[in-house]
PDB file of N, CA and C in Angstrom:
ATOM      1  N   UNK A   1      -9.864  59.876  13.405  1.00  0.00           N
ATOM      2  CA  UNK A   1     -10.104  60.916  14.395  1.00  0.00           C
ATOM      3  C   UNK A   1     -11.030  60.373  15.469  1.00  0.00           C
ATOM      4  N   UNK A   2     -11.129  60.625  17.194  1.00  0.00           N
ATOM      5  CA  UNK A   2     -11.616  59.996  17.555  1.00  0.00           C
ATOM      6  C   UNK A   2     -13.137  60.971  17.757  1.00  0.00           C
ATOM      7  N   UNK A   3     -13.812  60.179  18.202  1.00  0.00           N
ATOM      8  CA  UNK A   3     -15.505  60.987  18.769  1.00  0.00           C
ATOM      9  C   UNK A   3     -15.418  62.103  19.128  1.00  0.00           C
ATOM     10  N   UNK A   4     -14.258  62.623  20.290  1.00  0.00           N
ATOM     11  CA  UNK A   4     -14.421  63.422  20.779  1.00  0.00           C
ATOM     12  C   UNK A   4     -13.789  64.373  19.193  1.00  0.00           C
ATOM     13  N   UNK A   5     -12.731  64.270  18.533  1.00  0.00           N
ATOM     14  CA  UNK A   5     -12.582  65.169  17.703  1.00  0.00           C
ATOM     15  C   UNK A   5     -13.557  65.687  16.810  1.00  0.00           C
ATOM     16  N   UNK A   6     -14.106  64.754  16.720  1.00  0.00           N
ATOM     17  CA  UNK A   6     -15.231  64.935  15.094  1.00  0.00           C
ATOM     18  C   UNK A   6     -16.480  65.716  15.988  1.00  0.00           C
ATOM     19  N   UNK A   7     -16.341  65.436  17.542  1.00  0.00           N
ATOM     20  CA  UNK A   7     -17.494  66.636  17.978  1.00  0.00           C
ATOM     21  C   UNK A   7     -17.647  67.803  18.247  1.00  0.00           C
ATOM     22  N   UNK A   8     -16.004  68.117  18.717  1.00  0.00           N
ATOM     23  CA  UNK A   8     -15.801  69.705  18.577  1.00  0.00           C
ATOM     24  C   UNK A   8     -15.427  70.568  17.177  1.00  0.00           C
ATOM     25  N   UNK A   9     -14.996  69.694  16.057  1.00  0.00           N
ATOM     26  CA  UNK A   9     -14.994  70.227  14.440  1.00  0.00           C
ATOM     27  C   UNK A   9     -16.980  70.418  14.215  1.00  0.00           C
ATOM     28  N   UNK A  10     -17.491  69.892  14.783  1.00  0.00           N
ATOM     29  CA  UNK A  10     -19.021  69.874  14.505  1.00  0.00           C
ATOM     30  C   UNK A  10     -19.853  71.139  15.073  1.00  0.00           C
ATOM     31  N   UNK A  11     -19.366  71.257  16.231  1.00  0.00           N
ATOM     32  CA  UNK A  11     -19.658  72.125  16.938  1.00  0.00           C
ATOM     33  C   UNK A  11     -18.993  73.801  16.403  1.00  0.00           C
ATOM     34  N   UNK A  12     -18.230  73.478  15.948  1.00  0.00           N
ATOM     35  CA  UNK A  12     -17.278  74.768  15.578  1.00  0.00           C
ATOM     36  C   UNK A  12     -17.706  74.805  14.147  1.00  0.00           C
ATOM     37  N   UNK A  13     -18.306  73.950  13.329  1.00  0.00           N
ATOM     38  CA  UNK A  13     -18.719  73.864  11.976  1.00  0.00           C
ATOM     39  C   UNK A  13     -19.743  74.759  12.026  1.00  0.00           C
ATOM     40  N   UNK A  14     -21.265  74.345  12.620  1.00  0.00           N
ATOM     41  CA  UNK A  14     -22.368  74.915  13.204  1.00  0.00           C
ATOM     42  C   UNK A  14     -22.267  76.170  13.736  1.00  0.00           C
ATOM     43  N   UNK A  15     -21.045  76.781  14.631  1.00  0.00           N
ATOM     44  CA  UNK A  15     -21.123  77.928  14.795  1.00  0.00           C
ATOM     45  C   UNK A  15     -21.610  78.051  16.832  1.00  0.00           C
ATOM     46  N   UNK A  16     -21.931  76.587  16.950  1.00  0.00           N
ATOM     47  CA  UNK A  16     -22.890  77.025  18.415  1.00  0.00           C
ATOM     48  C   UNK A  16     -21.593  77.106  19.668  1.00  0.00           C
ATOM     49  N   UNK A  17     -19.905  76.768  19.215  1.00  0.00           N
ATOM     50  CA  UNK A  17     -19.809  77.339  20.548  1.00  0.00           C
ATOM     51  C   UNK A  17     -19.444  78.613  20.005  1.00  0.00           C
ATOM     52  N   UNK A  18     -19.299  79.351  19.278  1.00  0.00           N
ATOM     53  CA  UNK A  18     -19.270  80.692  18.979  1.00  0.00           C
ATOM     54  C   UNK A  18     -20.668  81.530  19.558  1.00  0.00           C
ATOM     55  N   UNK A  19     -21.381  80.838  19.086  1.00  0.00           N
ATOM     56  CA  UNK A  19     -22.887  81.496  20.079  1.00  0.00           C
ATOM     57  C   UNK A  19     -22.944  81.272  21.262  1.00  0.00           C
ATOM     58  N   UNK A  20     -21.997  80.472  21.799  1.00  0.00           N
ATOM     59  CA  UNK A  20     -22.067  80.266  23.847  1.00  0.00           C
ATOM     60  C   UNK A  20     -21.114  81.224  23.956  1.00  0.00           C
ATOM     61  N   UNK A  21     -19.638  81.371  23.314  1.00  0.00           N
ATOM     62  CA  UNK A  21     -18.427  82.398  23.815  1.00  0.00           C
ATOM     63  C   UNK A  21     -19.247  83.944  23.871  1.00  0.00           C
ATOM     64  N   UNK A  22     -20.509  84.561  22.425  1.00  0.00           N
ATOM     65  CA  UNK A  22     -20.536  85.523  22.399  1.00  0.00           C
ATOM     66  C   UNK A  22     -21.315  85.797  23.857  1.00  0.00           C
ATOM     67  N   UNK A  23     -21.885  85.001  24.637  1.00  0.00           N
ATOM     68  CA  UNK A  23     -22.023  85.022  26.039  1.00  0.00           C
ATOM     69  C   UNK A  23     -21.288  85.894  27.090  1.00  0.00           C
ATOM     70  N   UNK A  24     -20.294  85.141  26.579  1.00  0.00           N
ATOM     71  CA  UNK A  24     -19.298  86.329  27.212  1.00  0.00           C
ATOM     72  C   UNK A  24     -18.222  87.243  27.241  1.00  0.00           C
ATOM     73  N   UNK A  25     -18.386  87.155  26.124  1.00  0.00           N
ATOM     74  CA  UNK A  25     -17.526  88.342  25.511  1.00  0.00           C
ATOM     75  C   UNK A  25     -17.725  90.078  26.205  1.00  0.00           C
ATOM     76  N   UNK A  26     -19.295  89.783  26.149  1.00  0.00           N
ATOM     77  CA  UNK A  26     -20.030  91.284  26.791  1.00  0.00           C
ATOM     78  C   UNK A  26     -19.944  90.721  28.221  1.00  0.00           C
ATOM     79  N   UNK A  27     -19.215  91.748  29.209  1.00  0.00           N
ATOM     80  CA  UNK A  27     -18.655  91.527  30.238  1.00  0.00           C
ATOM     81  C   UNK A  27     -19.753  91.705  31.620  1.00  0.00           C
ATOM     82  N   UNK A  28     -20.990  92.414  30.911  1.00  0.00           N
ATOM     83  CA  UNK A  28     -21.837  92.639  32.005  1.00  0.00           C
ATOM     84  C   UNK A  28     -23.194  91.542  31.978  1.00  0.00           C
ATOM     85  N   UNK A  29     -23.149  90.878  30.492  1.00  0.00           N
ATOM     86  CA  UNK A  29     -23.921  89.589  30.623  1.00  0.00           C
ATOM     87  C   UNK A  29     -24.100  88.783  31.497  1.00  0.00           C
ATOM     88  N   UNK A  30     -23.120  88.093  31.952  1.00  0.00           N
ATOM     89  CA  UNK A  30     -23.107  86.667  32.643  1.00  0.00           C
ATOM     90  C   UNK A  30     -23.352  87.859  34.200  1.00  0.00           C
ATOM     91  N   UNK A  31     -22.975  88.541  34.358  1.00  0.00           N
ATOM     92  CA  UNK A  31     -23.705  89.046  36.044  1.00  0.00           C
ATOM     93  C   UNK A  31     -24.882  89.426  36.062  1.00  0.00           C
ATOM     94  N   UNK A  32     -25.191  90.395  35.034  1.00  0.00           N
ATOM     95  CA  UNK A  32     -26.827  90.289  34.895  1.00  0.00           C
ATOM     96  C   UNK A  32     -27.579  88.740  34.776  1.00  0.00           C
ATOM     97  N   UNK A  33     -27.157  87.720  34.314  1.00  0.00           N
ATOM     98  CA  UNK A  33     -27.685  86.529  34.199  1.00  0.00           C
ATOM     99  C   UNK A  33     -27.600  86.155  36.170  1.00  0.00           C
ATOM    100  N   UNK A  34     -26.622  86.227  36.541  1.00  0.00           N
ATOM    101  CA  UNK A  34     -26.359  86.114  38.271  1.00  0.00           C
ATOM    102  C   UNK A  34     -27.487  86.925  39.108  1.00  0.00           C
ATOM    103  N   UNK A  35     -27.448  87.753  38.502  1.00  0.00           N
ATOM    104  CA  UNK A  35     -28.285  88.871  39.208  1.00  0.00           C
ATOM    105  C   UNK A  35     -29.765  88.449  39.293  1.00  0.00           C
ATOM    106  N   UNK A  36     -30.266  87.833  38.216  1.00  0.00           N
ATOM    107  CA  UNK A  36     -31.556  87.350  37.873  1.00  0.00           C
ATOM    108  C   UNK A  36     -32.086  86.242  38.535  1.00  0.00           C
ATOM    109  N   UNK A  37     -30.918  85.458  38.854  1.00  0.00           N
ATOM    110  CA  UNK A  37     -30.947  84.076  39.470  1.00  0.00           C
ATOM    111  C   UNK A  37     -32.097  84.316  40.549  1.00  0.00           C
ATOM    112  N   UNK A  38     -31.743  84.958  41.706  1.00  0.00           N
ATOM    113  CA  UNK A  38     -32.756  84.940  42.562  1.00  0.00           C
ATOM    114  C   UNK A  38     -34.473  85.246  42.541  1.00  0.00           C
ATOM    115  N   UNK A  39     -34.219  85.572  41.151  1.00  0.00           N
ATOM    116  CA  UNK A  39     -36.108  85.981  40.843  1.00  0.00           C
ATOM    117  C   UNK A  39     -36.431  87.101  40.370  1.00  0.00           C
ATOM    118  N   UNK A  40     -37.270  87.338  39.393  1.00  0.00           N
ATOM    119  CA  UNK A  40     -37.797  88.403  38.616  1.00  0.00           C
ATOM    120  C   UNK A  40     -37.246  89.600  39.230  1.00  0.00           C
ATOM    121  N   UNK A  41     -36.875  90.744  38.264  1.00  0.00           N
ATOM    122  CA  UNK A  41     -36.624  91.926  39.031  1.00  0.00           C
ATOM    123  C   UNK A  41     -36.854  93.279  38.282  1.00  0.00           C
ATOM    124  N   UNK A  42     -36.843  93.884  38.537  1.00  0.00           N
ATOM    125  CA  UNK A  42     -37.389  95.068  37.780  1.00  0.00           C
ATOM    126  C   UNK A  42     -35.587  96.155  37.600  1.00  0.00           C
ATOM    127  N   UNK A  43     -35.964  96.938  36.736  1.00  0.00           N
ATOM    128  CA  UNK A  43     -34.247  97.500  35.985  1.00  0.00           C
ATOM    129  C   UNK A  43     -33.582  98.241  37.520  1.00  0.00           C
ATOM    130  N   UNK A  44     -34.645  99.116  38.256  1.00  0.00           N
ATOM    131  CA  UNK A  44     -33.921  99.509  39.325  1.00  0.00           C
ATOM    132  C   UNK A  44     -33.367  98.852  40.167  1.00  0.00           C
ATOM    133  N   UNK A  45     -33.767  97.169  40.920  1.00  0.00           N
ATOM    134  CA  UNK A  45     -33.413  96.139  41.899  1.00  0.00           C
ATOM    135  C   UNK A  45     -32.146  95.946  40.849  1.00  0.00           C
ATOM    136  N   UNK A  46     -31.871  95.495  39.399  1.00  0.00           N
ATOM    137  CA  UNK A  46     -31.448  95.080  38.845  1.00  0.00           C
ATOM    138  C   UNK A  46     -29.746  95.586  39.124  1.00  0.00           C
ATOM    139  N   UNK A  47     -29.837  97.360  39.218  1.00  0.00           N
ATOM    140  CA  UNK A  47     -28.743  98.056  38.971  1.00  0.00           C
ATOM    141  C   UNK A  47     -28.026  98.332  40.268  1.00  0.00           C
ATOM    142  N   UNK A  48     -29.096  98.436  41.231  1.00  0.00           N
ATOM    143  CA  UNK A  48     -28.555  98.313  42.825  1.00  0.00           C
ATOM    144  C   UNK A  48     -28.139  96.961  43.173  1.00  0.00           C
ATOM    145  N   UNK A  49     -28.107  95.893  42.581  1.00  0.00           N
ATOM    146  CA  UNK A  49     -27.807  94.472  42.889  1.00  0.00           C
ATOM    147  C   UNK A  49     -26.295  94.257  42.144  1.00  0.00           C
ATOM    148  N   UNK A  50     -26.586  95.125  41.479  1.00  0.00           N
ATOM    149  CA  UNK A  50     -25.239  94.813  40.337  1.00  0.00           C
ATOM    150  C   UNK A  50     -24.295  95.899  40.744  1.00  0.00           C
ATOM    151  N   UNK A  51     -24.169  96.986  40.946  1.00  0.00           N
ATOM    152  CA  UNK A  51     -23.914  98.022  41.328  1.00  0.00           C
ATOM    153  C   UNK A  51     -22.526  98.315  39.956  1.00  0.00           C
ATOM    154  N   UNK A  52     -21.941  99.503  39.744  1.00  0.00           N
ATOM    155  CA  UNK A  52     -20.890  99.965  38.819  1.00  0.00           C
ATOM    156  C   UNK A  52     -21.898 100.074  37.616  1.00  0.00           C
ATOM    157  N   UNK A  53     -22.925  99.624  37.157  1.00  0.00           N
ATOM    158  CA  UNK A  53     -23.315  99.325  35.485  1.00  0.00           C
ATOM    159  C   UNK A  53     -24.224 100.699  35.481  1.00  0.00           C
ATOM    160  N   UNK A  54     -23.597 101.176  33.964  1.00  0.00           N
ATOM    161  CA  UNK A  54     -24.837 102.682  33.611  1.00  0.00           C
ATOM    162  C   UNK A  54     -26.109 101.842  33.320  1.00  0.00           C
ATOM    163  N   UNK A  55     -27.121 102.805  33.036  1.00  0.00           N
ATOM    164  CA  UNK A  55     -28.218 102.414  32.716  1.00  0.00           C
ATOM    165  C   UNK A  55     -28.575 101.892  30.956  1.00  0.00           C
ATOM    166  N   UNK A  56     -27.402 102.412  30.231  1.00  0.00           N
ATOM    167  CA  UNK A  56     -27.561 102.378  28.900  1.00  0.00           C
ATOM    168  C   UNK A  56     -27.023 100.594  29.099  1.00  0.00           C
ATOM    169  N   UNK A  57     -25.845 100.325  29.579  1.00  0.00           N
ATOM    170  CA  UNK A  57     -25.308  99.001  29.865  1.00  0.00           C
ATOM    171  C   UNK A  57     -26.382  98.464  29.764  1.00  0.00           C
ATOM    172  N   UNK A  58     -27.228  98.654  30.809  1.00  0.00           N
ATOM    173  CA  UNK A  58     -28.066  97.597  31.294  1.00  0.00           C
ATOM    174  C   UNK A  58     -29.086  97.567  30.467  1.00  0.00           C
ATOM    175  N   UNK A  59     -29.193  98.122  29.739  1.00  0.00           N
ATOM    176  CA  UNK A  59     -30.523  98.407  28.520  1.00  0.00           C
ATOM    177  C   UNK A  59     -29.923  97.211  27.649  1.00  0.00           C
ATOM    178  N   UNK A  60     -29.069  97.634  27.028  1.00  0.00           N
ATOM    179  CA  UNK A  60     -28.466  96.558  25.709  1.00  0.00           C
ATOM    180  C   UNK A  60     -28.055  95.268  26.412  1.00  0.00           C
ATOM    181  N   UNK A  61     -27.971  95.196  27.282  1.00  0.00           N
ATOM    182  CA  UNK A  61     -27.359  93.506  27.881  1.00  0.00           C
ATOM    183  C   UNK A  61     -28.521  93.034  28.148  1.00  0.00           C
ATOM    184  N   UNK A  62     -29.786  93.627  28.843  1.00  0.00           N
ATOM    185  CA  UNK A  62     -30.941  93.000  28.529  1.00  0.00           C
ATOM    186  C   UNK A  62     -31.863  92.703  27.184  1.00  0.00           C
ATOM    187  N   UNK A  63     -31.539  93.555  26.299  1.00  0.00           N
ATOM    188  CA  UNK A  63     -32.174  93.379  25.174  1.00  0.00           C
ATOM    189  C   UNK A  63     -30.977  92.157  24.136  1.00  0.00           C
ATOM    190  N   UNK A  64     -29.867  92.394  24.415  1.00  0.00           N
ATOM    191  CA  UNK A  64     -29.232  90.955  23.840  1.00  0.00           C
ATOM    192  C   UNK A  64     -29.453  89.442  24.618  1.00  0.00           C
ATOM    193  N   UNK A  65     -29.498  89.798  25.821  1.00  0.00           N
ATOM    194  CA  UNK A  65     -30.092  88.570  26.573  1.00  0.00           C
ATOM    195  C   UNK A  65     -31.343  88.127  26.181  1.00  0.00           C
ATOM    196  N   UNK A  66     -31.966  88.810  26.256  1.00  0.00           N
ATOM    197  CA  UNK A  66     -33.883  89.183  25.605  1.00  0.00           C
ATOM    198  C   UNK A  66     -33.647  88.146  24.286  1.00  0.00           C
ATOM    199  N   UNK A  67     -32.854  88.777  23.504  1.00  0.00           N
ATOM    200  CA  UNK A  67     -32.579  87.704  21.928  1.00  0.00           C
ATOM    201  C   UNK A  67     -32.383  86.445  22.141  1.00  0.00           C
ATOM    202  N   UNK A  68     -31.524  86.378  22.901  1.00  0.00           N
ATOM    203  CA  UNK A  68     -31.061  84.688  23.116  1.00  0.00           C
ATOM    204  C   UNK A  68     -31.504  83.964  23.553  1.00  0.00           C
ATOM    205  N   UNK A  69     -33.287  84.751  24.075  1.00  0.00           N
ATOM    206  CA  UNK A  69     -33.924  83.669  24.556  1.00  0.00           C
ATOM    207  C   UNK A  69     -33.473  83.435  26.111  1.00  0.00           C
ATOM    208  N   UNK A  70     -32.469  84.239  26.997  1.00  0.00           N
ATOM    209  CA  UNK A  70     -31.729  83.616  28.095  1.00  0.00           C
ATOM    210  C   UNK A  70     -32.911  84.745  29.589  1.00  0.00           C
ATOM    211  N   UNK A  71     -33.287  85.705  28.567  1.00  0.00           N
ATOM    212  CA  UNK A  71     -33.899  86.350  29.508  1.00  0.00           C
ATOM    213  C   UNK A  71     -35.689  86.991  29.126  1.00  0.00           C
ATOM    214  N   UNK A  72     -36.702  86.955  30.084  1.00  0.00           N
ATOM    215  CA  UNK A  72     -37.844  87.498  29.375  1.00  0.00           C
ATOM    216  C   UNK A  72     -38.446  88.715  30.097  1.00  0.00           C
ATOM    217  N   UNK A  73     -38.451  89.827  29.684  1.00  0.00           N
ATOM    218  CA  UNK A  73     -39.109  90.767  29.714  1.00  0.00           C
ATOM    219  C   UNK A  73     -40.882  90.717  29.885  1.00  0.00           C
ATOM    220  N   UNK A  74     -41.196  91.303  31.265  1.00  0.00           N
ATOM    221  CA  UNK A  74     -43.249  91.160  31.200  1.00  0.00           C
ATOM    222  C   UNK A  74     -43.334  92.692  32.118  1.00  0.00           C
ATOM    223  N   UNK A  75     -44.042  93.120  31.078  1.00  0.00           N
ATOM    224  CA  UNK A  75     -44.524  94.822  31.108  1.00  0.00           C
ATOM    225  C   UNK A  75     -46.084  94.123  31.798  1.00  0.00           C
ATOM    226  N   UNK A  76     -45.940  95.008  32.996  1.00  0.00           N
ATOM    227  CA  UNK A  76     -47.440  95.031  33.308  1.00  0.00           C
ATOM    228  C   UNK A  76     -48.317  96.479  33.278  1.00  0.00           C
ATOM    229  N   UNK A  77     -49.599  96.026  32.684  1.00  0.00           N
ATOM    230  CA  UNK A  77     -50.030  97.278  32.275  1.00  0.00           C
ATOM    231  C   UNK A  77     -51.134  97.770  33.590  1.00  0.00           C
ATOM    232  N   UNK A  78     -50.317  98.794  33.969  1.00  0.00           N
ATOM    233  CA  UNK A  78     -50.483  99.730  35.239  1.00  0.00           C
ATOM    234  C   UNK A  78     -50.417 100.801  35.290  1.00  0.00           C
ATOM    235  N   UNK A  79     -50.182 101.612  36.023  1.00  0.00           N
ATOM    236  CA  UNK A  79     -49.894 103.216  36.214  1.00  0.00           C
ATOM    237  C   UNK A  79     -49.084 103.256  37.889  1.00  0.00           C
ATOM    238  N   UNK A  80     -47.759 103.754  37.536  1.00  0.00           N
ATOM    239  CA  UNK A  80     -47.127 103.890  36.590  1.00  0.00           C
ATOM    240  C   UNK A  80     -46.661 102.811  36.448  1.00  0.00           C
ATOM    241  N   UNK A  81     -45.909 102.566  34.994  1.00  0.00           N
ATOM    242  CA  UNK A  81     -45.949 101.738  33.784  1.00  0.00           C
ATOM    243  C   UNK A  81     -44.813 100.697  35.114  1.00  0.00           C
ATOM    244  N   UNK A  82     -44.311  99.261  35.084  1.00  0.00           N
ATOM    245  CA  UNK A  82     -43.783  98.435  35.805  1.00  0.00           C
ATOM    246  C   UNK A  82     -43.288  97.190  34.816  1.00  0.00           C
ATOM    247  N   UNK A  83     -42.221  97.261  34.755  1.00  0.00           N
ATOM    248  CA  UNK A  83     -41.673  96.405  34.053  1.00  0.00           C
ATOM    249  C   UNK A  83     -40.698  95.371  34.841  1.00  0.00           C
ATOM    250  N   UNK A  84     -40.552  93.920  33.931  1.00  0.00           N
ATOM    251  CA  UNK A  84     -39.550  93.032  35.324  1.00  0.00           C
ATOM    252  C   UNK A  84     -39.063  92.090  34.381  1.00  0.00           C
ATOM    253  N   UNK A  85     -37.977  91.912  35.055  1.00  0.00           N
ATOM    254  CA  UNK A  85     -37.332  90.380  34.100  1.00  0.00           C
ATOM    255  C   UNK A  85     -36.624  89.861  34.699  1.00  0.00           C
ATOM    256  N   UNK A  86     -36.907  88.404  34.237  1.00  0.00           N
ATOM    257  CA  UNK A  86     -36.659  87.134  34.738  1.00  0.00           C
ATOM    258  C   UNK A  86     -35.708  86.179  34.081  1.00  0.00           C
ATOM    259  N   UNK A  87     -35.435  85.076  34.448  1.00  0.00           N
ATOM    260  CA  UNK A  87     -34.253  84.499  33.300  1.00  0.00           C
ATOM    261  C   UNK A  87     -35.730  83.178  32.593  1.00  0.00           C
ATOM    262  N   UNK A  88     -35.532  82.921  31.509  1.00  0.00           N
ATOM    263  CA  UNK A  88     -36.002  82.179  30.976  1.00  0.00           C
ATOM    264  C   UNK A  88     -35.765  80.672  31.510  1.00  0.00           C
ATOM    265  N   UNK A  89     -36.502  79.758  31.189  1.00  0.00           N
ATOM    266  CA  UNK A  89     -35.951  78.336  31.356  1.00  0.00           C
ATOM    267  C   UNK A  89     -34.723  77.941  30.877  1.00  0.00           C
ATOM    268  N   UNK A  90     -34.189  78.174  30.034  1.00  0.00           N
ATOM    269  CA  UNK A  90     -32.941  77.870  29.248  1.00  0.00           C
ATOM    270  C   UNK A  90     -31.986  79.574  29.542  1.00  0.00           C
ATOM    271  N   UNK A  91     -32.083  80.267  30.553  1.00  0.00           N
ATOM    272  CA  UNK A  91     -31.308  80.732  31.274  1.00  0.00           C
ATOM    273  C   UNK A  91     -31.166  80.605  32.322  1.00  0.00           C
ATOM    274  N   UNK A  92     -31.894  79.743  32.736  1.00  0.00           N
ATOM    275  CA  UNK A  92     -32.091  79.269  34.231  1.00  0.00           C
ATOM    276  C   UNK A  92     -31.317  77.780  34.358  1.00  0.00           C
ATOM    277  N   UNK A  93     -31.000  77.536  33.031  1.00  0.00           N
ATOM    278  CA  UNK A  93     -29.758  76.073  32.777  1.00  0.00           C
ATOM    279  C   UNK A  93     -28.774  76.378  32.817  1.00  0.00           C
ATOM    280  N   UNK A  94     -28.393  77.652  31.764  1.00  0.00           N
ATOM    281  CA  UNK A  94     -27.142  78.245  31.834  1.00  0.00           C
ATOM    282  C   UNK A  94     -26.380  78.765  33.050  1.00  0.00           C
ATOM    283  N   UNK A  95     -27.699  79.325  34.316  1.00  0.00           N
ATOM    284  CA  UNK A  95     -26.973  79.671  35.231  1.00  0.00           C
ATOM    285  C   UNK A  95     -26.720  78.554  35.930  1.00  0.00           C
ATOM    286  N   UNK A  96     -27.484  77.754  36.098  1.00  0.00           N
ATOM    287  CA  UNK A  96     -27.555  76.697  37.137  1.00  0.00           C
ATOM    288  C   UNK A  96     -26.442  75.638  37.248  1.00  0.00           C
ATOM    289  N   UNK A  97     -26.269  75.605  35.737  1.00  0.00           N
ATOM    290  CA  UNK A  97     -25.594  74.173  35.073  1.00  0.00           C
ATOM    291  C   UNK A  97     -23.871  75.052  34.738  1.00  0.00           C
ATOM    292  N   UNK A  98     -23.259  75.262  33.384  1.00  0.00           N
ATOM    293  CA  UNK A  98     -22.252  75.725  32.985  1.00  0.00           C
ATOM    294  C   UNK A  98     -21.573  76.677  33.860  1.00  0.00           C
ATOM    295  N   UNK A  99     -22.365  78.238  33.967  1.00  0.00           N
ATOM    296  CA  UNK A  99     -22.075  78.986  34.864  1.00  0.00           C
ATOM    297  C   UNK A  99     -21.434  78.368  36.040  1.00  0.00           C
ATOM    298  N   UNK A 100     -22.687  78.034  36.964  1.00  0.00           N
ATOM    299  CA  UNK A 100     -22.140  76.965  38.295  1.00  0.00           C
ATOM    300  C   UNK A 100     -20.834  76.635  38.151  1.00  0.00           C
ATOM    301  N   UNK A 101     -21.101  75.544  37.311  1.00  0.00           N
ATOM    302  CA  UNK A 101     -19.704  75.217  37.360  1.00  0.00           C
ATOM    303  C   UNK A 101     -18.430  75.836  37.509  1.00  0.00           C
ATOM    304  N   UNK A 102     -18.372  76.890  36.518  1.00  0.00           N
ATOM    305  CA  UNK A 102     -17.186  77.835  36.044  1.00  0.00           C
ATOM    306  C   UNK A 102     -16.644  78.405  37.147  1.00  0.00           C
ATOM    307  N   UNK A 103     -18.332  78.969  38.171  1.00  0.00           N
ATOM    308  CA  UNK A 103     -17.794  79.446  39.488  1.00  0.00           C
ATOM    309  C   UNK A 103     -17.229  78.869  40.122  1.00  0.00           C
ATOM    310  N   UNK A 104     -17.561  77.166  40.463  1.00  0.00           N
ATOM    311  CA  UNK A 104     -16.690  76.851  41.138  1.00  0.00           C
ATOM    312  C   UNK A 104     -15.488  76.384  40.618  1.00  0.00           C
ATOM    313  N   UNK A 105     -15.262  76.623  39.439  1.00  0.00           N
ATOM    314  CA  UNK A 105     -13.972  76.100  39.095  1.00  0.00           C
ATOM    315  C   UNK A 105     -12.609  77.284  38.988  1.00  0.00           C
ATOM    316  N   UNK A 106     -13.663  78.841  38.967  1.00  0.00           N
ATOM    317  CA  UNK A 106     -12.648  79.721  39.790  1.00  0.00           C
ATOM    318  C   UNK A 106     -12.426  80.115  40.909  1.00  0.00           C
ATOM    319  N   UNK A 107     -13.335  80.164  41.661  1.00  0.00           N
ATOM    320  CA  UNK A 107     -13.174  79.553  43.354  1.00  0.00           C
ATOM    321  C   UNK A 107     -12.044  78.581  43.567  1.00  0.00           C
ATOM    322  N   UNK A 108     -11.942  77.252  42.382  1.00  0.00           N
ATOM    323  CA  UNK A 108     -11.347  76.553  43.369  1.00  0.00           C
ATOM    324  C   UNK A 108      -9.674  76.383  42.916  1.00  0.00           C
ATOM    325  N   UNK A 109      -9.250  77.399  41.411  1.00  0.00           N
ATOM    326  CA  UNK A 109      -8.189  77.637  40.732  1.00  0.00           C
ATOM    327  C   UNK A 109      -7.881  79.207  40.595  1.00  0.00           C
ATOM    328  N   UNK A 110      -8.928  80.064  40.810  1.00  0.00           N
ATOM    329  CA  UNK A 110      -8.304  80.972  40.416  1.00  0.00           C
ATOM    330  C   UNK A 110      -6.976  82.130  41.114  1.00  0.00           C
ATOM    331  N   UNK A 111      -6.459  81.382  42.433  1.00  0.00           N
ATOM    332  CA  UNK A 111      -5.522  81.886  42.232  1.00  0.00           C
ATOM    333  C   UNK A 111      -4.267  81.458  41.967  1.00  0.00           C
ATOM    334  N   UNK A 112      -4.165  80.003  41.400  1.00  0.00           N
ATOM    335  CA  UNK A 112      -3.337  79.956  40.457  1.00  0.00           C
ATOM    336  C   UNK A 112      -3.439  80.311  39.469  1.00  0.00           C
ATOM    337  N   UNK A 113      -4.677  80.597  38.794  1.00  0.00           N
ATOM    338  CA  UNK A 113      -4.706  81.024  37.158  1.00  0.00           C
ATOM    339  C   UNK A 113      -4.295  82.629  37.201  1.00  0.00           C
ATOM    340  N   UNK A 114      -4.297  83.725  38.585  1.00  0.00           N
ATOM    341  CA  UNK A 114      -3.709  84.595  38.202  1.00  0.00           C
ATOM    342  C   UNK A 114      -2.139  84.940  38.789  1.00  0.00           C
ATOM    343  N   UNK A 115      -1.984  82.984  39.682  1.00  0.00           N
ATOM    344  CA  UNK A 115      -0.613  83.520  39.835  1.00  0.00           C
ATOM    345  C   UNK A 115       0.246  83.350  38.318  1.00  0.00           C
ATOM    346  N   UNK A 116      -0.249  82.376  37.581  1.00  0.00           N
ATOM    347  CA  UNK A 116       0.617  82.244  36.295  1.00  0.00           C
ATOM    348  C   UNK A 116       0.831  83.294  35.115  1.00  0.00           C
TER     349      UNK A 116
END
């Protein structure tokens, strides 16, 4: 088998590209990750930037992002209460790096991929 085989049986052994797909499976993830790109934001900038998403959406896609480490939550203690989130360092790869890419690789195919 060559290198490249024995690295994707490894990878699929481990489970980790199953933990990159569950990325996006949830459809409002990867735009909230977009959305973040430009810099800390608080849930209201968040939902006017994104526009279509309820507020419950945006609750659980941040708190699963929150898990993965891709996004961090900082409550500042004020009156009234102000909360903001940012993408982590290692969501700030994902967007920069993989993501990137993907965009431009449907930019630069996707309308053959939905003429087929």
């Amino acid at each position: 088998m060559s290198d490249q085989g024995r690295h994707c049986e490894e990878l699929v052994a481990d489970c980790r590209i199953r933990a990159v797909t569950d990325l996006f499976i949830h459809i409002w993830d990867p735009v909230v990750l977009v959305a973040l790109r430009a810099g800390p934001c608080r849930r209201r900038e968040l939902r006017v930037a994104i526009g279509g998403m309820s507020d419950k959406v945006l609750t659980e896609s941040l708190r699963r992002l929150g898990a993965c480490g891709l996004v961090a939550r900082r409550a500042f203690a004020q009156a009234p209460p102000r909360v903001e989130y940012a993408l982590t360092p290692l969501g700030q790869s994902l967007v920069d790096g993989p993501m990137e890419a993907l965009g431009n690789w449907i930019t630069e195919h996707g309308e053959e991929l939905q003429d087929a």
